[in-house]
N, C-alpha and C. Protein backbone atom coordinates (compact mmCIF):
# COMPACT_ATOMS: atom_id res chain seq x y z
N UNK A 1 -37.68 17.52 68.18
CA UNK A 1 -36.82 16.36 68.23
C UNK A 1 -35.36 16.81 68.27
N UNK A 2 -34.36 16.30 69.20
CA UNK A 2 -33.07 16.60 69.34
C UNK A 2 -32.28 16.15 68.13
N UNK A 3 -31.51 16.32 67.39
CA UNK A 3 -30.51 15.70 66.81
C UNK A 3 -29.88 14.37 66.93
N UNK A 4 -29.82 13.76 65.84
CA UNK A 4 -29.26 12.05 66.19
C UNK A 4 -27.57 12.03 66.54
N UNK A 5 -27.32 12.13 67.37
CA UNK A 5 -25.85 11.61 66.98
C UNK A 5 -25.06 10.33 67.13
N UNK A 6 -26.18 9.30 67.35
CA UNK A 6 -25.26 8.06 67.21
C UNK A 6 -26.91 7.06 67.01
N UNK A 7 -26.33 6.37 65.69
CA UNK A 7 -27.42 5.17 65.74
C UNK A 7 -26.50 3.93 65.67
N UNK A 8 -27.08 3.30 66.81
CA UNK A 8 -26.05 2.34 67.24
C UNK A 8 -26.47 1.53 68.20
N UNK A 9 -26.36 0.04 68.33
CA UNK A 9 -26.97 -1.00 69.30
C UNK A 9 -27.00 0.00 70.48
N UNK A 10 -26.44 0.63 71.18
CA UNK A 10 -26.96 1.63 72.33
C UNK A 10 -27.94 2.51 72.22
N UNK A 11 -28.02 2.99 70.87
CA UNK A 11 -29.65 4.00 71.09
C UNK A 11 -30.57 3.46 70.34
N UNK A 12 -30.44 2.26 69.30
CA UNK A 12 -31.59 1.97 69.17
C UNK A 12 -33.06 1.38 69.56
N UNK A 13 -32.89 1.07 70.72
CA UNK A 13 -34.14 0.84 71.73
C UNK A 13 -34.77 2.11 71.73
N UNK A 14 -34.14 3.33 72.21
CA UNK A 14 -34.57 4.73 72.47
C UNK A 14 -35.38 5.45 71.06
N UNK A 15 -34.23 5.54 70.32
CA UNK A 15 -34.75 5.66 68.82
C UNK A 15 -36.28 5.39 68.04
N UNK A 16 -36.34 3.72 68.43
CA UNK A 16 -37.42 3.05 67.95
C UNK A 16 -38.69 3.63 68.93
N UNK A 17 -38.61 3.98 69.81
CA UNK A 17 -39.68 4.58 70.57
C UNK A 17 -40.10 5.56 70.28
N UNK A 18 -39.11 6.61 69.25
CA UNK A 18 -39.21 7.43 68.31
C UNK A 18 -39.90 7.46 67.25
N UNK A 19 -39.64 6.15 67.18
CA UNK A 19 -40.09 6.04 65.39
C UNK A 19 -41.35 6.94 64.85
N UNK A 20 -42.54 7.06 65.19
CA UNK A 20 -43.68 8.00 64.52
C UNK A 20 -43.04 9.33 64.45
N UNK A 21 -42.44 10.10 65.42
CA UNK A 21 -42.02 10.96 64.82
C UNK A 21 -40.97 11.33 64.01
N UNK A 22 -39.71 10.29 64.35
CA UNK A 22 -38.43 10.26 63.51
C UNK A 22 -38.64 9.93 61.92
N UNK A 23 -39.96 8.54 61.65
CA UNK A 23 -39.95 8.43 60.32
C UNK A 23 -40.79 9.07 59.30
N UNK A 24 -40.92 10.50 59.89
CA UNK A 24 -41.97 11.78 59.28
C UNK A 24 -40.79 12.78 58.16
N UNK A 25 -39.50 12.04 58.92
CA UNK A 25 -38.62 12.47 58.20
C UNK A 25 -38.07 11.65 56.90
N UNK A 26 -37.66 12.46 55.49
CA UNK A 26 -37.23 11.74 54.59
C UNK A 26 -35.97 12.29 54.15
N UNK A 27 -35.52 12.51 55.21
CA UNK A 27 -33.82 13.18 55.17
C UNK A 27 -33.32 13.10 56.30
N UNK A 28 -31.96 12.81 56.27
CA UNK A 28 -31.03 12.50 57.51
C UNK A 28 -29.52 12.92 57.30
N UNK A 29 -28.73 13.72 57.84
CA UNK A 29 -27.25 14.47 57.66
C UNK A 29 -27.36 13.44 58.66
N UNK A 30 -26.15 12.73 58.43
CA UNK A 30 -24.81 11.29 58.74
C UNK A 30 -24.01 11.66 59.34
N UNK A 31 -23.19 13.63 59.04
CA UNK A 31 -21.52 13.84 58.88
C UNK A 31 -21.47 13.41 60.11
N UNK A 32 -21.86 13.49 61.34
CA UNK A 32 -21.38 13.77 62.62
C UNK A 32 -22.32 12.54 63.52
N UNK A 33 -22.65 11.51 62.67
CA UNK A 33 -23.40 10.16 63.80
C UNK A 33 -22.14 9.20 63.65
N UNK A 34 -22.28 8.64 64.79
CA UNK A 34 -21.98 7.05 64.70
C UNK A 34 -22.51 6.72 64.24
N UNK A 35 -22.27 5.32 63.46
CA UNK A 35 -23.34 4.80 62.91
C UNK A 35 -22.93 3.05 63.27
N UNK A 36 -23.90 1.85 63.52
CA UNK A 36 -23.10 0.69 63.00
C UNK A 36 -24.13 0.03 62.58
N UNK A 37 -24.16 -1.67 62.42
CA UNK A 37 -25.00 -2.41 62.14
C UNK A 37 -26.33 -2.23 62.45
N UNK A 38 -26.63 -2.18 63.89
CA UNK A 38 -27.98 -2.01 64.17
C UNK A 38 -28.93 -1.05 63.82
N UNK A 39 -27.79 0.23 63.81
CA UNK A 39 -28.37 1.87 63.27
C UNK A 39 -28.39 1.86 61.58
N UNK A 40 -27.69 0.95 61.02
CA UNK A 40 -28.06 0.25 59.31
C UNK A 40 -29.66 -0.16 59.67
N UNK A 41 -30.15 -0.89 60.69
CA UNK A 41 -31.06 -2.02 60.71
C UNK A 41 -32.23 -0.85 60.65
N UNK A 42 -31.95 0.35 62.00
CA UNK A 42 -33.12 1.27 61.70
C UNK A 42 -33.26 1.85 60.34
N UNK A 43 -32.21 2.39 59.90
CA UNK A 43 -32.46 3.23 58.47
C UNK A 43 -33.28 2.05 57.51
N UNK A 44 -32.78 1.06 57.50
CA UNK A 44 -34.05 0.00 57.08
C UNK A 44 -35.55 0.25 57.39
N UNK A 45 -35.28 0.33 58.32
CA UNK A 45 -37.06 0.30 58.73
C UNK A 45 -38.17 1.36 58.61
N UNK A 46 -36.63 2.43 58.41
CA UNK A 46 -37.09 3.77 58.42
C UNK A 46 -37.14 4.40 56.77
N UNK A 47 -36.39 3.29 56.11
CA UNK A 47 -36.75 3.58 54.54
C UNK A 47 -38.07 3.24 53.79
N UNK A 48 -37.95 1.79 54.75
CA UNK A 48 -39.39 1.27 54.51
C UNK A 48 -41.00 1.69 54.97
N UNK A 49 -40.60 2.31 56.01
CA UNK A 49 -41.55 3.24 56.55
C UNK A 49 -42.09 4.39 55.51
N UNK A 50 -41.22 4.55 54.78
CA UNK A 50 -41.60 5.97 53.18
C UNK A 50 -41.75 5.25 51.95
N UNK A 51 -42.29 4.67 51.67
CA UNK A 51 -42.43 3.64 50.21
C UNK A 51 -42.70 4.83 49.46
N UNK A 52 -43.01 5.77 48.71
CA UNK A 52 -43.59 6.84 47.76
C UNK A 52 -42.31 7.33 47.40
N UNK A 53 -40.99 7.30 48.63
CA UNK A 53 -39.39 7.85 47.71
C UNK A 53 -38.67 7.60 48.88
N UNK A 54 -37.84 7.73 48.17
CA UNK A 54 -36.33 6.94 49.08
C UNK A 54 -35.90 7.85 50.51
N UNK A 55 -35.72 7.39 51.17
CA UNK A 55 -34.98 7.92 52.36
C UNK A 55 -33.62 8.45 51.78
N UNK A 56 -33.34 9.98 51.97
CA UNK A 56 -32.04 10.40 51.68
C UNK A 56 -31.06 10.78 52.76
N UNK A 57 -29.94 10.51 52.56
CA UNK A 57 -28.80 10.19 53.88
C UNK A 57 -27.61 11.32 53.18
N UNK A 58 -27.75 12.35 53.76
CA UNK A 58 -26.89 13.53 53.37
C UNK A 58 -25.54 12.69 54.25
N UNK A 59 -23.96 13.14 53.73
CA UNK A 59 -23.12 12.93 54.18
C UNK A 59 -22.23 12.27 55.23
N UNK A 60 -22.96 10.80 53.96
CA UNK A 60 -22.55 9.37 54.77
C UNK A 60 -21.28 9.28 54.46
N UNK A 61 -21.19 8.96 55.96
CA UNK A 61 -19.42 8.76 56.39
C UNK A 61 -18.91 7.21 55.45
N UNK A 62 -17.99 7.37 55.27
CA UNK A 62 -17.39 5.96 54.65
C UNK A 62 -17.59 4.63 55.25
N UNK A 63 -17.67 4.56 56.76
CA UNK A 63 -17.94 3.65 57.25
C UNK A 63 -19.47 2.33 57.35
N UNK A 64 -20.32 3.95 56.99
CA UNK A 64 -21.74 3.54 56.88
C UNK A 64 -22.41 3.05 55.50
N UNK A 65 -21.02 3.65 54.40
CA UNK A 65 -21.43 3.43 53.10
C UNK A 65 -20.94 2.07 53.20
N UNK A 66 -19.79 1.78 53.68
CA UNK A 66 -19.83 -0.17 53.68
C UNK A 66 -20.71 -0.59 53.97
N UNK A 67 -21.01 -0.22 55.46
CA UNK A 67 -22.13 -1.13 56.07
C UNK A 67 -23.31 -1.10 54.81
N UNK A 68 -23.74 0.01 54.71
CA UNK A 68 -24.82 -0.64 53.24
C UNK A 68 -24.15 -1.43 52.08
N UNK A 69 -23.32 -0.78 51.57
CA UNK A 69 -23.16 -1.64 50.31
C UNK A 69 -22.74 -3.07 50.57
N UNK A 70 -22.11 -3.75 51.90
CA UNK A 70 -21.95 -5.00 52.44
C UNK A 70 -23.52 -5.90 52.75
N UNK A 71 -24.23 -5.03 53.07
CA UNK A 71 -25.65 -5.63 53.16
C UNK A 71 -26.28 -5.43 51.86
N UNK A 72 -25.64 -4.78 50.63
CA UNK A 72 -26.76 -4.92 49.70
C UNK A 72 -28.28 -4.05 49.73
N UNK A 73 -27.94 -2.86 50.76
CA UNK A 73 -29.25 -1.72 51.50
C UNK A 73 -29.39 -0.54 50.00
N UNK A 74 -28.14 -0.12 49.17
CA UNK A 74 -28.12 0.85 48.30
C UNK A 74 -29.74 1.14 48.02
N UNK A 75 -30.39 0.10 47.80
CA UNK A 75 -31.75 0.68 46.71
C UNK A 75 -32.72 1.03 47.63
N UNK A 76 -32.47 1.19 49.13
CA UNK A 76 -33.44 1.73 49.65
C UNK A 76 -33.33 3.20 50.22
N UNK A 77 -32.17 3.93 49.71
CA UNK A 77 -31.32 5.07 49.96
C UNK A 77 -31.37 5.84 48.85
N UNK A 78 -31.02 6.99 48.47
CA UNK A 78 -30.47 8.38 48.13
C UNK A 78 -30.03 8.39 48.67
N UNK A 79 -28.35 8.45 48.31
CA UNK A 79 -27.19 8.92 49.06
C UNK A 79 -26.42 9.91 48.30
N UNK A 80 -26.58 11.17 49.21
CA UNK A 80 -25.49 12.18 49.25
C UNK A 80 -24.48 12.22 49.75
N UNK A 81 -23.29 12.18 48.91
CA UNK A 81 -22.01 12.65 49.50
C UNK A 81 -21.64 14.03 50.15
């Protein structure tokens, strides 16, 4: 699998076609994605996809930490700074 660098209404169609193999993962480095609403919407789906422990998001950019804490997403995350 290539590296994510942008989850975002433009790759998430592509992404989601991904999903069996992308949500095998329970770790994700942030420093260097875009990120916006819609790419919030996958990490949703993709947290929920691991019920046994949290999806962890190594070095979420400030921008993405709004977008969760504006949606109220915190408890489905481990977040590393």
């Amino acid at each position: 699998m290539k590296e994510i660098k942008e989850l975002s209404f433009n790759t998430a169609a592509s992404l989601w076609k991904q999903k069996d193999e992308l949500f095998k993962l329970n770790e994700l480095d942030l420093q260097a994605v875009k990120i916006d609403s819609a790419g919030i919407a996958l990490l949703v789906q993709w947290a929920k996809a691991t019920p046994n422990q949290k999806l962890k998001l190594k070095n979420v950019t400030q921008s993405a930490l709004n977008l969760i804490r504006t949606y109220r997403l915190g408890c489905l995350f481990e977040i590393e700074k």
